[in-house]
Protein backbone atom coordinates (compact mmCIF):
# COMPACT_ATOMS: atom_id res chain seq x y z
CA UNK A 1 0.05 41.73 10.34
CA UNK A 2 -0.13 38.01 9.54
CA UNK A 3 -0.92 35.53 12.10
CA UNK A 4 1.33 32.72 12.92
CA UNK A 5 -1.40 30.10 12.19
CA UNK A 6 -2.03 32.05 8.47
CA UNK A 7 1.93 31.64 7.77
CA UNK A 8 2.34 28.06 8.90
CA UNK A 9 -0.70 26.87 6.83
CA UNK A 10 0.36 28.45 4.01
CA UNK A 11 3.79 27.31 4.15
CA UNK A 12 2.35 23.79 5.28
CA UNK A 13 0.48 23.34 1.82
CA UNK A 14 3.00 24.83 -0.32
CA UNK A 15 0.99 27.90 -2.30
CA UNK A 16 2.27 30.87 -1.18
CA UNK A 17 4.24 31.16 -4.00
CA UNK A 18 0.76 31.38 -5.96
CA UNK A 19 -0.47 34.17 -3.49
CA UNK A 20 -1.00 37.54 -5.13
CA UNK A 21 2.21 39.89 -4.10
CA UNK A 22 0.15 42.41 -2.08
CA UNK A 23 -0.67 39.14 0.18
CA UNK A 24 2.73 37.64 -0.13
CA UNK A 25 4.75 40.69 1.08
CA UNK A 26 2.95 40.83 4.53
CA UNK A 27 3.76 37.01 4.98
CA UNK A 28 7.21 37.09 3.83
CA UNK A 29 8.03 40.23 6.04
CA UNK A 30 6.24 37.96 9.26
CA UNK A 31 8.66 35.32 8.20
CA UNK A 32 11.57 37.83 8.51
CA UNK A 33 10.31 39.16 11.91
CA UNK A 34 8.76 36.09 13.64
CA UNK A 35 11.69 33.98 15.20
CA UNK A 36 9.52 30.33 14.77
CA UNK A 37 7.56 31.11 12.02
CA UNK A 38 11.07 31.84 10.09
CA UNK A 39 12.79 28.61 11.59
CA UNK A 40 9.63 26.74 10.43
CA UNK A 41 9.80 28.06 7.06
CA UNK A 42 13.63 27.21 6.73
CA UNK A 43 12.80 23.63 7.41
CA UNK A 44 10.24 23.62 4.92
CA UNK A 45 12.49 24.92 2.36
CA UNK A 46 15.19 21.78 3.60
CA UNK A 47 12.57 19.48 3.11
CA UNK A 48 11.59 20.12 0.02
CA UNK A 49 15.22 20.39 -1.11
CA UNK A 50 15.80 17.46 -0.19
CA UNK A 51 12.52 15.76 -1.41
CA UNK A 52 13.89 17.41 -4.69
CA UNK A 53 17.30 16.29 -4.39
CA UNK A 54 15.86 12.71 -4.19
CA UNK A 55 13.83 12.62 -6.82
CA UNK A 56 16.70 13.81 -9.13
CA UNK A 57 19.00 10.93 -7.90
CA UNK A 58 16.10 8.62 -7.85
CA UNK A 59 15.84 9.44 -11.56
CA UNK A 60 19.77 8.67 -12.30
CA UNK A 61 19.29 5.67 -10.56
CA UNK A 62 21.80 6.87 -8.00
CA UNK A 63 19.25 7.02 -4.69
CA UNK A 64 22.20 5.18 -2.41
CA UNK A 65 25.54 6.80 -3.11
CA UNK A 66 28.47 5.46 -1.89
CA UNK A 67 29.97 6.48 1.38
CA UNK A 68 33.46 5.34 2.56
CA UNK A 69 34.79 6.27 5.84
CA UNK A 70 38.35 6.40 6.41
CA UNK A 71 39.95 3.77 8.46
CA UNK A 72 39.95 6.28 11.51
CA UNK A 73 36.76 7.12 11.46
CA UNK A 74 35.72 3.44 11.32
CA UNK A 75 37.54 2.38 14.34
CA UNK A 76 35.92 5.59 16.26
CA UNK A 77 32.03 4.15 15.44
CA UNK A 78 33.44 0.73 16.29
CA UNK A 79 34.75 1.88 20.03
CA UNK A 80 31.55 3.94 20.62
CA UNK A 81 29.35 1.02 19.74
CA UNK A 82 31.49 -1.19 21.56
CA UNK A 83 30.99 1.62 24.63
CA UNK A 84 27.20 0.43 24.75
């Protein structure tokens, strides 16, 4: 089996995806088994989503979309803040 330290360097520089499959099926099924090694490997997959998901709106020109709250909402931030 795969050490934790093998899987989180791997999945730290990104090229396990370029591993050969008889070296990638022993780390994926330590993923599957190992509780922090798969919780660390679900927020690498988040981050690069989202890195992605950046660029892509970065691209449009889009990087700050528009939020509106609803009046509600608004007035619940403003008495929490006001609570400080």
């Amino acid at each position: 089996m795969i050490a934790c330290k093998q899987v989180a360097k791997a999945l730290a520089h990104s090229r396990y995806y370029e591993l050969p499959w008889w070296r990638r099926i022993p780390m994926f099924a330590h993923i599957k088994l190992c509780v922090m090694c798969g919780k660390y490997h679900q927020q690498v997959v988040d981050m690069q989503k989202g890195v992605h998901d950046y660029l892509v709106h970065e691209d449009v020109g889009d990087v700050e979309p528009q939020v509106h709250l609803s009046d509600a909402a608004r007035k619940r931030i403003e008495a929490a803040l006001k609570q400080d």
